[in-house]
PDB file of N, CA and C in Angstrom:
ATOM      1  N   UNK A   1       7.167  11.738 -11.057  1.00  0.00           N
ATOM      2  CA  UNK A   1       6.882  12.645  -9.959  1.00  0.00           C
ATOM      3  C   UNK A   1       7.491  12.075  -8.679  1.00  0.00           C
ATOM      4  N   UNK A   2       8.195  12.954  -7.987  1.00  0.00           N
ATOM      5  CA  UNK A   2       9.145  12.527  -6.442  1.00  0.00           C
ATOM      6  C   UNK A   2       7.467  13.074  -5.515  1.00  0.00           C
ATOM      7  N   UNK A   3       7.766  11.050  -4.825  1.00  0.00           N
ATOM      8  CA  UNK A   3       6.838  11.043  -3.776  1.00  0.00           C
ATOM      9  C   UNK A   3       7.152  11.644  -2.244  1.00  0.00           C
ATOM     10  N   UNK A   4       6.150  12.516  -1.731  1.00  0.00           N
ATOM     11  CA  UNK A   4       6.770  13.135  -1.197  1.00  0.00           C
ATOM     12  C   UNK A   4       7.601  11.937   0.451  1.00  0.00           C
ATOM     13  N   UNK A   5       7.566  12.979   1.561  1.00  0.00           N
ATOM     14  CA  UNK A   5       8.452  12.157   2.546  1.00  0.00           C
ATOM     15  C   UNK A   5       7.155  11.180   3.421  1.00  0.00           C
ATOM     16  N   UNK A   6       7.880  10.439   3.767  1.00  0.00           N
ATOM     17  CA  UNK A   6       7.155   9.553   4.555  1.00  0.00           C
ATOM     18  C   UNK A   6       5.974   9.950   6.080  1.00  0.00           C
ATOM     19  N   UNK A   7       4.889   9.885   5.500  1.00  0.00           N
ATOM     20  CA  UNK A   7       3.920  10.777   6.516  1.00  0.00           C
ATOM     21  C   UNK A   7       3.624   9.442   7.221  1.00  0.00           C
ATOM     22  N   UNK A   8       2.272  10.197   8.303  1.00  0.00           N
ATOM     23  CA  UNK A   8       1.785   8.833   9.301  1.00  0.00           C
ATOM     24  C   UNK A   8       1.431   7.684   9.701  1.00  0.00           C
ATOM     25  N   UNK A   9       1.081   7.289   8.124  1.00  0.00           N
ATOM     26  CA  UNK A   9       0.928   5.615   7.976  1.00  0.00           C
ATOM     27  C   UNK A   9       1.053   5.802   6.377  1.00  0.00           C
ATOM     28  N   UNK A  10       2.207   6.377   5.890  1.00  0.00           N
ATOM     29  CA  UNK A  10       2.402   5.692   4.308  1.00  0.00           C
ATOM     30  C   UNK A  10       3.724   4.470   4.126  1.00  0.00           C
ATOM     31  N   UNK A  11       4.371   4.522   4.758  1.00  0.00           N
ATOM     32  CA  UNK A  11       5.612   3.924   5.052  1.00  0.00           C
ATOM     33  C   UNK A  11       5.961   1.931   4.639  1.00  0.00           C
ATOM     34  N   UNK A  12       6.677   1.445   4.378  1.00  0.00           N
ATOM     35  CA  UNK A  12       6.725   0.355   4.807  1.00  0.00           C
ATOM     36  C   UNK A  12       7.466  -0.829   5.548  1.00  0.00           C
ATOM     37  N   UNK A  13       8.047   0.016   6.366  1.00  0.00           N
ATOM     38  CA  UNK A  13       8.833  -0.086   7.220  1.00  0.00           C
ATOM     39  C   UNK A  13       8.410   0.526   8.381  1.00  0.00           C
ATOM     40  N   UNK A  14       8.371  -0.367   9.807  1.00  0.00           N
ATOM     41  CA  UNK A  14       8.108   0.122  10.975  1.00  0.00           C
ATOM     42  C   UNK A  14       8.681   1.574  11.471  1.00  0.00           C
ATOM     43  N   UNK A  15       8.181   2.050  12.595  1.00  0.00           N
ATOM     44  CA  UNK A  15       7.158   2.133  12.870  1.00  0.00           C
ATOM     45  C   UNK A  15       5.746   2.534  12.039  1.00  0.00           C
ATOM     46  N   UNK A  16       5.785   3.208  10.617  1.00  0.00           N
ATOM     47  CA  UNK A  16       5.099   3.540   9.678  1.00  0.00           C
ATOM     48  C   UNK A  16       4.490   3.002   8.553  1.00  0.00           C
ATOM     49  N   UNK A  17       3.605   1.396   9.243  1.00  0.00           N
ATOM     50  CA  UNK A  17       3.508   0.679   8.172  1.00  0.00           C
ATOM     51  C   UNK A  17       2.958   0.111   8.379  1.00  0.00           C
ATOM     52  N   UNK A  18       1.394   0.509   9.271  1.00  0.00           N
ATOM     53  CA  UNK A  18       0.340  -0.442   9.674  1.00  0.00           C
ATOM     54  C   UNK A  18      -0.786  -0.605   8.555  1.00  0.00           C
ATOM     55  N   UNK A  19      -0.906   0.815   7.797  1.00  0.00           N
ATOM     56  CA  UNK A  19      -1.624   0.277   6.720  1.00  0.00           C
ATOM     57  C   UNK A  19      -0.989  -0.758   5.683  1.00  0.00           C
ATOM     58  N   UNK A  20       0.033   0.003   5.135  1.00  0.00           N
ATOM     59  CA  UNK A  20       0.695  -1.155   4.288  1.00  0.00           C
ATOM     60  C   UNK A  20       0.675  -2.727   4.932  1.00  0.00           C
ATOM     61  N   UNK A  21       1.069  -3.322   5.984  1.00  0.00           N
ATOM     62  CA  UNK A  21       0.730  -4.817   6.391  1.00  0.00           C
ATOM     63  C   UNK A  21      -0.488  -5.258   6.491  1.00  0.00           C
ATOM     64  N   UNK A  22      -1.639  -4.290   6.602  1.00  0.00           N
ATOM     65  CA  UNK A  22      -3.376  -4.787   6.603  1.00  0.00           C
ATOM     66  C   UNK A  22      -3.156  -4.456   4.855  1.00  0.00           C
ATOM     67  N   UNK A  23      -2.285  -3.958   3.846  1.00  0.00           N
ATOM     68  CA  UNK A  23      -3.104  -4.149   2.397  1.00  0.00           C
ATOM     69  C   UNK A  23      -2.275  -5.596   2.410  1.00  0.00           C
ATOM     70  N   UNK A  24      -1.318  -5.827   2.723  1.00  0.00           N
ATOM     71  CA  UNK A  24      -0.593  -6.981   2.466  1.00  0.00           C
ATOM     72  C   UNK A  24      -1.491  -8.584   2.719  1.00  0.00           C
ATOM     73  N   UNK A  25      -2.121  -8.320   3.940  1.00  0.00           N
ATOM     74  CA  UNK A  25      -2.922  -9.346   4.196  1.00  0.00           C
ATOM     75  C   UNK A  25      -4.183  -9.153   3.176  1.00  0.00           C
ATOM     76  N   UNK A  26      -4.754  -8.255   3.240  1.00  0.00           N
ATOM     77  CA  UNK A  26      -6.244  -7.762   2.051  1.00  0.00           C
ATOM     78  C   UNK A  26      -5.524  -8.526   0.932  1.00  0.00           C
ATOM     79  N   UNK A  27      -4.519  -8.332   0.508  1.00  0.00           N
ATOM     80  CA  UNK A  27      -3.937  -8.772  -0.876  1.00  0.00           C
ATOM     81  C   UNK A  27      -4.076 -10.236  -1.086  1.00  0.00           C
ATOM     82  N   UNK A  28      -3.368 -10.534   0.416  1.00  0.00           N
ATOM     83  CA  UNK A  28      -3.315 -12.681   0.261  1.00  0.00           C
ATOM     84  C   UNK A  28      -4.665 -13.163   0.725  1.00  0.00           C
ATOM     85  N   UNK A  29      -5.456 -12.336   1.092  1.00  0.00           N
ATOM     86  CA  UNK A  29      -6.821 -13.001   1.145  1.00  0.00           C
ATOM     87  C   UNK A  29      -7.691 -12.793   0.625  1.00  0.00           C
ATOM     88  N   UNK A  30      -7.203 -11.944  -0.730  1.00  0.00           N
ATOM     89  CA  UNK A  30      -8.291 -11.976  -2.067  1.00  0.00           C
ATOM     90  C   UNK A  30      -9.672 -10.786  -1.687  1.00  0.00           C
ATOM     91  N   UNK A  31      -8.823 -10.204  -0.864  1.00  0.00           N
ATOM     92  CA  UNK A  31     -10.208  -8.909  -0.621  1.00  0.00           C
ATOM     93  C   UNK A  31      -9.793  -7.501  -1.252  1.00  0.00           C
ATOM     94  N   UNK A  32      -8.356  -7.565  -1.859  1.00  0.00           N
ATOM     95  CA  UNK A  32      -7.764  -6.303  -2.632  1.00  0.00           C
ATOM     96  C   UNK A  32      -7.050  -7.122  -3.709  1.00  0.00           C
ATOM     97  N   UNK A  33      -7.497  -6.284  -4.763  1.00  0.00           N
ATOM     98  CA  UNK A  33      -6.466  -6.614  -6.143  1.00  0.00           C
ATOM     99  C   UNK A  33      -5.334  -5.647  -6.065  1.00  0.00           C
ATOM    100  N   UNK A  34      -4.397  -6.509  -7.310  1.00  0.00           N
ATOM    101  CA  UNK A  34      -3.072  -5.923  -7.320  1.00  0.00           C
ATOM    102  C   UNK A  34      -2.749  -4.595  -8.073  1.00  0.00           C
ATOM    103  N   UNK A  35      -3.331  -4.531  -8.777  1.00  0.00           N
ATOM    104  CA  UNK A  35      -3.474  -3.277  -9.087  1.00  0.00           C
ATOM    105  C   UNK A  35      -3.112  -2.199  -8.742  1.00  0.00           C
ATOM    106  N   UNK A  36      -3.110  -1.062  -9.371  1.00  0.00           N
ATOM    107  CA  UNK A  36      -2.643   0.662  -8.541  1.00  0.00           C
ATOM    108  C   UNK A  36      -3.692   0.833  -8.624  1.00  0.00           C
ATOM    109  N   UNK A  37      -4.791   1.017  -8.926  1.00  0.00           N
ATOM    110  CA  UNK A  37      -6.144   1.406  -9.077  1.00  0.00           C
ATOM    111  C   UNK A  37      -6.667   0.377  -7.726  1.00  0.00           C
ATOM    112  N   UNK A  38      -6.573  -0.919  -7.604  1.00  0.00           N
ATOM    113  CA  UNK A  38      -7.569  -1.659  -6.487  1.00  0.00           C
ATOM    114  C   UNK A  38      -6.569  -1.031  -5.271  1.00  0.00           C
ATOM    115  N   UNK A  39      -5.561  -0.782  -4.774  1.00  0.00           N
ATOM    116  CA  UNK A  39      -4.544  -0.286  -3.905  1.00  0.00           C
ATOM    117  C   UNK A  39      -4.931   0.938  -3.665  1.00  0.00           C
ATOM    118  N   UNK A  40      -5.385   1.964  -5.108  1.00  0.00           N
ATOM    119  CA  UNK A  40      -5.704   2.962  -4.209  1.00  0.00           C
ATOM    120  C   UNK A  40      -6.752   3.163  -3.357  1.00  0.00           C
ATOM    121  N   UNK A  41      -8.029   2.349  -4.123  1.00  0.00           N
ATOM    122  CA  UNK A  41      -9.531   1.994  -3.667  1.00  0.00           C
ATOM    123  C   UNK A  41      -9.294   1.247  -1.849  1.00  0.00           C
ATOM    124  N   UNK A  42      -8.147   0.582  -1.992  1.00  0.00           N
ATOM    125  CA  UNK A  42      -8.096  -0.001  -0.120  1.00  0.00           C
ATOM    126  C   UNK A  42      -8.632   1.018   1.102  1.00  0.00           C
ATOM    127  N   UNK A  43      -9.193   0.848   1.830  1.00  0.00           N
ATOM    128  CA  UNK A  43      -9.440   1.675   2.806  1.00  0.00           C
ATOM    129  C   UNK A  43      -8.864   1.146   4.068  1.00  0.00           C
ATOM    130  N   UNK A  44      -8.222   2.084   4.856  1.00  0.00           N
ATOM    131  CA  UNK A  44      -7.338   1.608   5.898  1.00  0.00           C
ATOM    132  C   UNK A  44      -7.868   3.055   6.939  1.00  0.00           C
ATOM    133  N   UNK A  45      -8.599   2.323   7.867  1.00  0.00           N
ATOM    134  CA  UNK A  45      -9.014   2.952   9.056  1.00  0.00           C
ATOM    135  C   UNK A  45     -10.367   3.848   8.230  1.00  0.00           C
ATOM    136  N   UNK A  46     -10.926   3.547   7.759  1.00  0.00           N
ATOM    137  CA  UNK A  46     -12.231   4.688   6.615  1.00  0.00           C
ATOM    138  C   UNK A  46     -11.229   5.748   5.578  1.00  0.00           C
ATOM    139  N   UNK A  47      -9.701   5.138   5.452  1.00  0.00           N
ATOM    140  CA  UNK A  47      -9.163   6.184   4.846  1.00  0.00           C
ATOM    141  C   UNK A  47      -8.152   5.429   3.607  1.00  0.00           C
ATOM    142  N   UNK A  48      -9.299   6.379   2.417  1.00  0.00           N
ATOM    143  CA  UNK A  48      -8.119   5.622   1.343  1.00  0.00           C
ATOM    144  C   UNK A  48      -6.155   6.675   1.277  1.00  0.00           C
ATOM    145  N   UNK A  49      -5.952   6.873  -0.255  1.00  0.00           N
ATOM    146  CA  UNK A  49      -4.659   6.888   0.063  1.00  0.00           C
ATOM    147  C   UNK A  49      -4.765   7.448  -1.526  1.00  0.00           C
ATOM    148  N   UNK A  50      -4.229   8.469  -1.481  1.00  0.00           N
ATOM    149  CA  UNK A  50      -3.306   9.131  -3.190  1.00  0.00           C
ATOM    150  C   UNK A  50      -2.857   8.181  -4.053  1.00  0.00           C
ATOM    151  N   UNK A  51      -2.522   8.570  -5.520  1.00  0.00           N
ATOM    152  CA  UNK A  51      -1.843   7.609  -6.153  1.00  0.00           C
ATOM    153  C   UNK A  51      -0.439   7.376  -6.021  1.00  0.00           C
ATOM    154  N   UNK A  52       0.087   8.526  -5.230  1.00  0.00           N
ATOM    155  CA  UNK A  52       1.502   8.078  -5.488  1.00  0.00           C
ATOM    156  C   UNK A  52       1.921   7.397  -4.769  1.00  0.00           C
ATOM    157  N   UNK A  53       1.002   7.339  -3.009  1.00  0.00           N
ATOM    158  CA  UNK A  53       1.063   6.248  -2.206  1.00  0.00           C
ATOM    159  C   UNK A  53       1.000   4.745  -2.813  1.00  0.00           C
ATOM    160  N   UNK A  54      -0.455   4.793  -3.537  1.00  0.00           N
ATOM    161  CA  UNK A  54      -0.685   3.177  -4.251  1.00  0.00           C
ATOM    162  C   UNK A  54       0.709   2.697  -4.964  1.00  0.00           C
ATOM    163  N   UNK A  55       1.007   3.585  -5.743  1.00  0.00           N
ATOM    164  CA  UNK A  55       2.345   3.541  -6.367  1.00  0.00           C
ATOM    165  C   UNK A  55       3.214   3.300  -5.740  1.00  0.00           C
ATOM    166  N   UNK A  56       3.576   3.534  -4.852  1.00  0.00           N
ATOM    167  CA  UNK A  56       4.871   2.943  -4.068  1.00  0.00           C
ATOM    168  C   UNK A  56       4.791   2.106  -2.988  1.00  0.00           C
ATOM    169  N   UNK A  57       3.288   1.808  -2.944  1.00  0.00           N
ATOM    170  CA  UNK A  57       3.047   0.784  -2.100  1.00  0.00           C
ATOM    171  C   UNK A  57       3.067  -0.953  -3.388  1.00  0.00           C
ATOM    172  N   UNK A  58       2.691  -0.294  -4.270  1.00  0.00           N
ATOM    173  CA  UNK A  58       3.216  -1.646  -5.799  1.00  0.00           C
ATOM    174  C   UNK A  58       4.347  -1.818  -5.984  1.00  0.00           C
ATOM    175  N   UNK A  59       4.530  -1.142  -6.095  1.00  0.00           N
ATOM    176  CA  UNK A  59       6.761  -0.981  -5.899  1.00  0.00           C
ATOM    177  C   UNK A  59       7.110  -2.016  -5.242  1.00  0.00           C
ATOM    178  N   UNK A  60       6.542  -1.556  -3.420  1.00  0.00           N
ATOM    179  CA  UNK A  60       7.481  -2.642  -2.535  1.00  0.00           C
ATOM    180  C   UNK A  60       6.753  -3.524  -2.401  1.00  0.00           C
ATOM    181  N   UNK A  61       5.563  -4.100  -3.309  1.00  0.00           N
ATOM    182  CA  UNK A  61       4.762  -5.164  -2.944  1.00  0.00           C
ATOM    183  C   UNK A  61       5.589  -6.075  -4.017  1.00  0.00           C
ATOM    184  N   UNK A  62       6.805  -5.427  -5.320  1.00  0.00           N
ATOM    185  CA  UNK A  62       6.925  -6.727  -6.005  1.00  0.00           C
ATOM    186  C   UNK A  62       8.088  -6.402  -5.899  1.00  0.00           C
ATOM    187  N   UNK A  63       8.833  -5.779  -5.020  1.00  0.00           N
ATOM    188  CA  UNK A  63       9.997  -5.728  -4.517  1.00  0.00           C
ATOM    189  C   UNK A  63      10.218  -7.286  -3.994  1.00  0.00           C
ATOM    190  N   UNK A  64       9.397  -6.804  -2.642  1.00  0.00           N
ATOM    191  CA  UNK A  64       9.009  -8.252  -1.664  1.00  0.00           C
ATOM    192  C   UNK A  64       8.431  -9.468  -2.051  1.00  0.00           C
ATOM    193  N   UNK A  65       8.145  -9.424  -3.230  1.00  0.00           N
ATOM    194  CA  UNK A  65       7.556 -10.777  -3.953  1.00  0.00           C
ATOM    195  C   UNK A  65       6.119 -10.751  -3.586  1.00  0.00           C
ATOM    196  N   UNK A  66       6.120  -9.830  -2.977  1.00  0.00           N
ATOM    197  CA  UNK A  66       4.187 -10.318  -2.295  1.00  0.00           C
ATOM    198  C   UNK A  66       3.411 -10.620  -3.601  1.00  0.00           C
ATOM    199  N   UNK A  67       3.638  -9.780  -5.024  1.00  0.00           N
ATOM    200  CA  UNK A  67       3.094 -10.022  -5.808  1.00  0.00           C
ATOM    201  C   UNK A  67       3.668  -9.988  -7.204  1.00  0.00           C
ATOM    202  N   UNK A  68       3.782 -10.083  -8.333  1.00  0.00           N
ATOM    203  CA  UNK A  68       4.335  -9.972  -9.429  1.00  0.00           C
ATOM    204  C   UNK A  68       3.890  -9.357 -10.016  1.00  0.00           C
TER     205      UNK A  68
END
């Protein structure tokens, strides 16, 4: 399934990518698993996030090495 275009904080790349850098830190400080399932469960501002977000937020998390 084509995710759609980059909305208000799905992004990971500035300016559109304040949630993604608070899961990045949640991630290295053991308060979010790696998972697509614990990624989608993240809450960023009281607001979680679709799967296809989680999904492409796993993508560029082992793009970037953040995780394997």
């Amino acid at each position: 399934k084509v995710r759609p275009k980059i909305t208000a904080d799905t992004g990971t790349v500035a300016p559109h990518n304040q949630r993604y850098l608070a899961l990045i830190k949640a991630i290295q400080s053991g308060q979010c698993g790696t998972s697509c399932r614990a990624i989608k469960a993240f809450k960023y501002g009281g607001r979680g996030m679709g799967t296809s977000t989680a999904k492409y937020y796993r993508e560029a998390l082992v793009a970037e090495g953040v995780i394997s």
